[in-house]
Protein backbone atom coordinates (compact mmCIF):
# COMPACT_ATOMS: atom_id res chain seq x y z
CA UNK A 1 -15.66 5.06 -4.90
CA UNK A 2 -14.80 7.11 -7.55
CA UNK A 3 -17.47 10.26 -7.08
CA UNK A 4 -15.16 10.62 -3.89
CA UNK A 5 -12.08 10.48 -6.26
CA UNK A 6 -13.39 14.38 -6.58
CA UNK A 7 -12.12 16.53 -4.21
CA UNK A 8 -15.46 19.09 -4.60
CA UNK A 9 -17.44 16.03 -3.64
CA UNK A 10 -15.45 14.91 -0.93
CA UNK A 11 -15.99 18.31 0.47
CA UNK A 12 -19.54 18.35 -0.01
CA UNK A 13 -19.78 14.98 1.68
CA UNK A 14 -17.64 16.38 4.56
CA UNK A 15 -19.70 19.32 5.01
CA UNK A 16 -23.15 17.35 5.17
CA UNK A 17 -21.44 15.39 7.99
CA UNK A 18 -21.04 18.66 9.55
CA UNK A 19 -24.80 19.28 9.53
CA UNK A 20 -23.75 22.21 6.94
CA UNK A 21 -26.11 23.38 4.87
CA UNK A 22 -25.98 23.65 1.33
CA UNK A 23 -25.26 27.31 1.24
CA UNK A 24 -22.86 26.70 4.16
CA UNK A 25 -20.73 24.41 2.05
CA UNK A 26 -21.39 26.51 -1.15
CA UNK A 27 -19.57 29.51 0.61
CA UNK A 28 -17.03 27.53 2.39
CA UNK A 29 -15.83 25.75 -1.04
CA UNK A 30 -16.71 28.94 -3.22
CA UNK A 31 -19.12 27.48 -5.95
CA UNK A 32 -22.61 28.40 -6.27
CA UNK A 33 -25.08 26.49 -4.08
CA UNK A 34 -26.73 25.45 -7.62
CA UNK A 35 -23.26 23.50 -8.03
CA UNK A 36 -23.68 21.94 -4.78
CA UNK A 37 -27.16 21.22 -5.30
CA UNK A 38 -26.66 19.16 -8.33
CA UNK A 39 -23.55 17.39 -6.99
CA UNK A 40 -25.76 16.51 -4.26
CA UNK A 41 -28.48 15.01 -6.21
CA UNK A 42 -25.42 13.04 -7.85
CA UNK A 43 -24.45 11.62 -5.24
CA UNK A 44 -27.75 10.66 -4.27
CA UNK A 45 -28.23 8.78 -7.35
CA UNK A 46 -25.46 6.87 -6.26
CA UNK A 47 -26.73 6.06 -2.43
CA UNK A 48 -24.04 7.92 -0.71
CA UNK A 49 -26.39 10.64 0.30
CA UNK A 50 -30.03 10.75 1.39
CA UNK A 51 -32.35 13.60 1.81
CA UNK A 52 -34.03 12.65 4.77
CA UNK A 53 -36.62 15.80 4.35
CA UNK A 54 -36.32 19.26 2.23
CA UNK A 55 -32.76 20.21 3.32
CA UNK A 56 -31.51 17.30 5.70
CA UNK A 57 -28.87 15.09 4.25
CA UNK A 58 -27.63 11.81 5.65
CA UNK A 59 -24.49 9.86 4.73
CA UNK A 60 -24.84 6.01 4.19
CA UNK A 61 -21.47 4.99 5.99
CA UNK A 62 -20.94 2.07 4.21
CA UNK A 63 -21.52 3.47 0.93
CA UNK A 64 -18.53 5.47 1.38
CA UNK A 65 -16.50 3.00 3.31
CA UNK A 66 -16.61 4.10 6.66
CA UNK A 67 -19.04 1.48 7.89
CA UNK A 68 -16.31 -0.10 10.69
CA UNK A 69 -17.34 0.51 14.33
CA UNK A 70 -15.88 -0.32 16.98
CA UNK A 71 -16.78 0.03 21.06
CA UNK A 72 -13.47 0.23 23.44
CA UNK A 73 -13.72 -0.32 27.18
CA UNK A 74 -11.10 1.52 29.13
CA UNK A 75 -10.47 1.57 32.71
CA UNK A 76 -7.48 3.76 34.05
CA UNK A 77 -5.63 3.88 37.15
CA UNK A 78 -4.62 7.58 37.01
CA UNK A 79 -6.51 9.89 39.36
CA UNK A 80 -9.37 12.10 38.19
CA UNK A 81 -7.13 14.21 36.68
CA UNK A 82 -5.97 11.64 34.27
CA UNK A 83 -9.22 10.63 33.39
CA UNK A 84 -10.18 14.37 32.14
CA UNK A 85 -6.82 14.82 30.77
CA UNK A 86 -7.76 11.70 28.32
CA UNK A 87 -10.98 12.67 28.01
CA UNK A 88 -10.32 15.80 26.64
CA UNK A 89 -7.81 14.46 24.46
CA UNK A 90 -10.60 11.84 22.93
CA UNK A 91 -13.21 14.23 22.20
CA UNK A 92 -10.44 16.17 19.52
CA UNK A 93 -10.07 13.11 17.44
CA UNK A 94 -12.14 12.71 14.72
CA UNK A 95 -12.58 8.98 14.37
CA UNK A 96 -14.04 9.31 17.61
CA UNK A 97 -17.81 9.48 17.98
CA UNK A 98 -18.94 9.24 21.37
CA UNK A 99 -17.34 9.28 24.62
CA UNK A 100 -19.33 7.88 27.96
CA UNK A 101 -18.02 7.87 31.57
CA UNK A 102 -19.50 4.66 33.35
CA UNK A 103 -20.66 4.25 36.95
CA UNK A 104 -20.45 0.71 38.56
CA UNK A 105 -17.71 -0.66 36.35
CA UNK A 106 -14.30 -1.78 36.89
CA UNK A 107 -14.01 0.64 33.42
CA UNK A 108 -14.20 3.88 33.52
CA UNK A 109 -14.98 4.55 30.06
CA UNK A 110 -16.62 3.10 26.59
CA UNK A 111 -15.55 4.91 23.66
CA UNK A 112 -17.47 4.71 20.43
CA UNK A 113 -15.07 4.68 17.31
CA UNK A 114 -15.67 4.63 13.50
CA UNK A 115 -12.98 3.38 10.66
CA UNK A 116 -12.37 3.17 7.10
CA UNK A 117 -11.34 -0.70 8.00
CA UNK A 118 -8.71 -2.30 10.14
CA UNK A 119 -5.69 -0.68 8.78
CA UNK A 120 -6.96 2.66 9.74
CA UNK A 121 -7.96 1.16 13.18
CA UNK A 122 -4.43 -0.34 13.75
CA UNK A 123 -2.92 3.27 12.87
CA UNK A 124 -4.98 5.17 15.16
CA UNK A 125 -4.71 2.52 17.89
CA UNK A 126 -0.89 2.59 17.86
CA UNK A 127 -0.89 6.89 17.86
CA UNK A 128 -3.37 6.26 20.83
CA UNK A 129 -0.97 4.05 22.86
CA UNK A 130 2.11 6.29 22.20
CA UNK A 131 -0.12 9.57 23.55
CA UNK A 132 -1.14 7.32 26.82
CA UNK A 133 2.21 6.80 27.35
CA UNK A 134 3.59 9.77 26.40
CA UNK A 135 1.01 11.87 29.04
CA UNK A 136 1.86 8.69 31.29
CA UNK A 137 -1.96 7.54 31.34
CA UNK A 138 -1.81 3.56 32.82
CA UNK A 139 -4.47 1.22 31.36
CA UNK A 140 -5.57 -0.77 33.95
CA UNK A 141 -8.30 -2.42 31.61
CA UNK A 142 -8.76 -2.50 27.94
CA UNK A 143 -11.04 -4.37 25.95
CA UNK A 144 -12.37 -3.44 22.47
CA UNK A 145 -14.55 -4.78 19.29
CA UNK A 146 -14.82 -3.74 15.99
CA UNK A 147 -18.18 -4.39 14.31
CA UNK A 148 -18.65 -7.03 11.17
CA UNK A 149 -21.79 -6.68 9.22
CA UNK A 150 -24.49 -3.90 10.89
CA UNK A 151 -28.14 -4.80 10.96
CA UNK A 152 -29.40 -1.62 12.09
CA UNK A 153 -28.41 1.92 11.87
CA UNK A 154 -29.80 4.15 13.93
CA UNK A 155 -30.59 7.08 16.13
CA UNK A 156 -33.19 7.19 18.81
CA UNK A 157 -36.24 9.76 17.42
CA UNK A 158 -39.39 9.81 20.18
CA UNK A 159 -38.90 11.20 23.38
């Protein structure tokens, strides 16, 4: 995508993933929030942003090429300790977006995960095995699955 070949936009994207606002990111990257504003409505015209109402941005995924999701089922022998150890170490990597203990399962955890494609997902999955072994963290059970196409995206909105 070449609007991302900018590094200004790039940031701007970044930020709005950060729930930044625009004068957020217009401080951060030290431009005027009139810069940001119209880079914005760029990349709107180009459907990798969406202003959901006055002020709250989305990011279409796939528009940008980070559309790959993937749902990994661990379940550990270590004692609790081990478990929070790799928990902790989960919730600092970025490509990670959610991270759920589960109850009545021979796993012990599901991991959400996002990618720029399998490549990425190969790269991170290989760092991942040399820090379990490295902290000595045994996988009793692994299973995981990276999405094709998605149908829906979506996060829950009524109480």
């Amino acid at each position: 995508m070449k609007l991302l070949e900018d590094p200004l936009n790039t940031k701007i994207v970044e930020g709005i993933l950060n729930s930044k606002t625009q004068d957020e990111i217009a401080e951060d990257l030290k431009v005027s929030t009139k810069t940001i504003y119209n880079r914005m409505r760029v990349l709107e015209r180009e459907g990798i942003l969406k202003e959901i109402k006055k002020g709250v941005w989305k990011v279409d995924y796939a528009r940008i090429g980070m559309d790959k999701i993937g749902v990994v089922l661990l379940g550990i022998h270590n004692d609790r300790e081990g478990l929070e150890k790799l928990v902790e170490h989960l919730k600092r990597l970025d490509f990670v977006e959610n991270v759920f203990e589960i109850i009545g399962s021979e796993y012990n955890l599901c991991i959400i995960v996002r990618f720029r494609g399998l490549d990425e997902a190969i790269e991170e999955s290989n760092k991942f095995q040399a820090w379990l072994n490295k902290n000595e963290i045994r996988i009793d059970r692994f299973n995981s699955f990276i999405s094709g196409r998605t149908h829906k995206d979506h996060r829950r909105t009524r109480l």
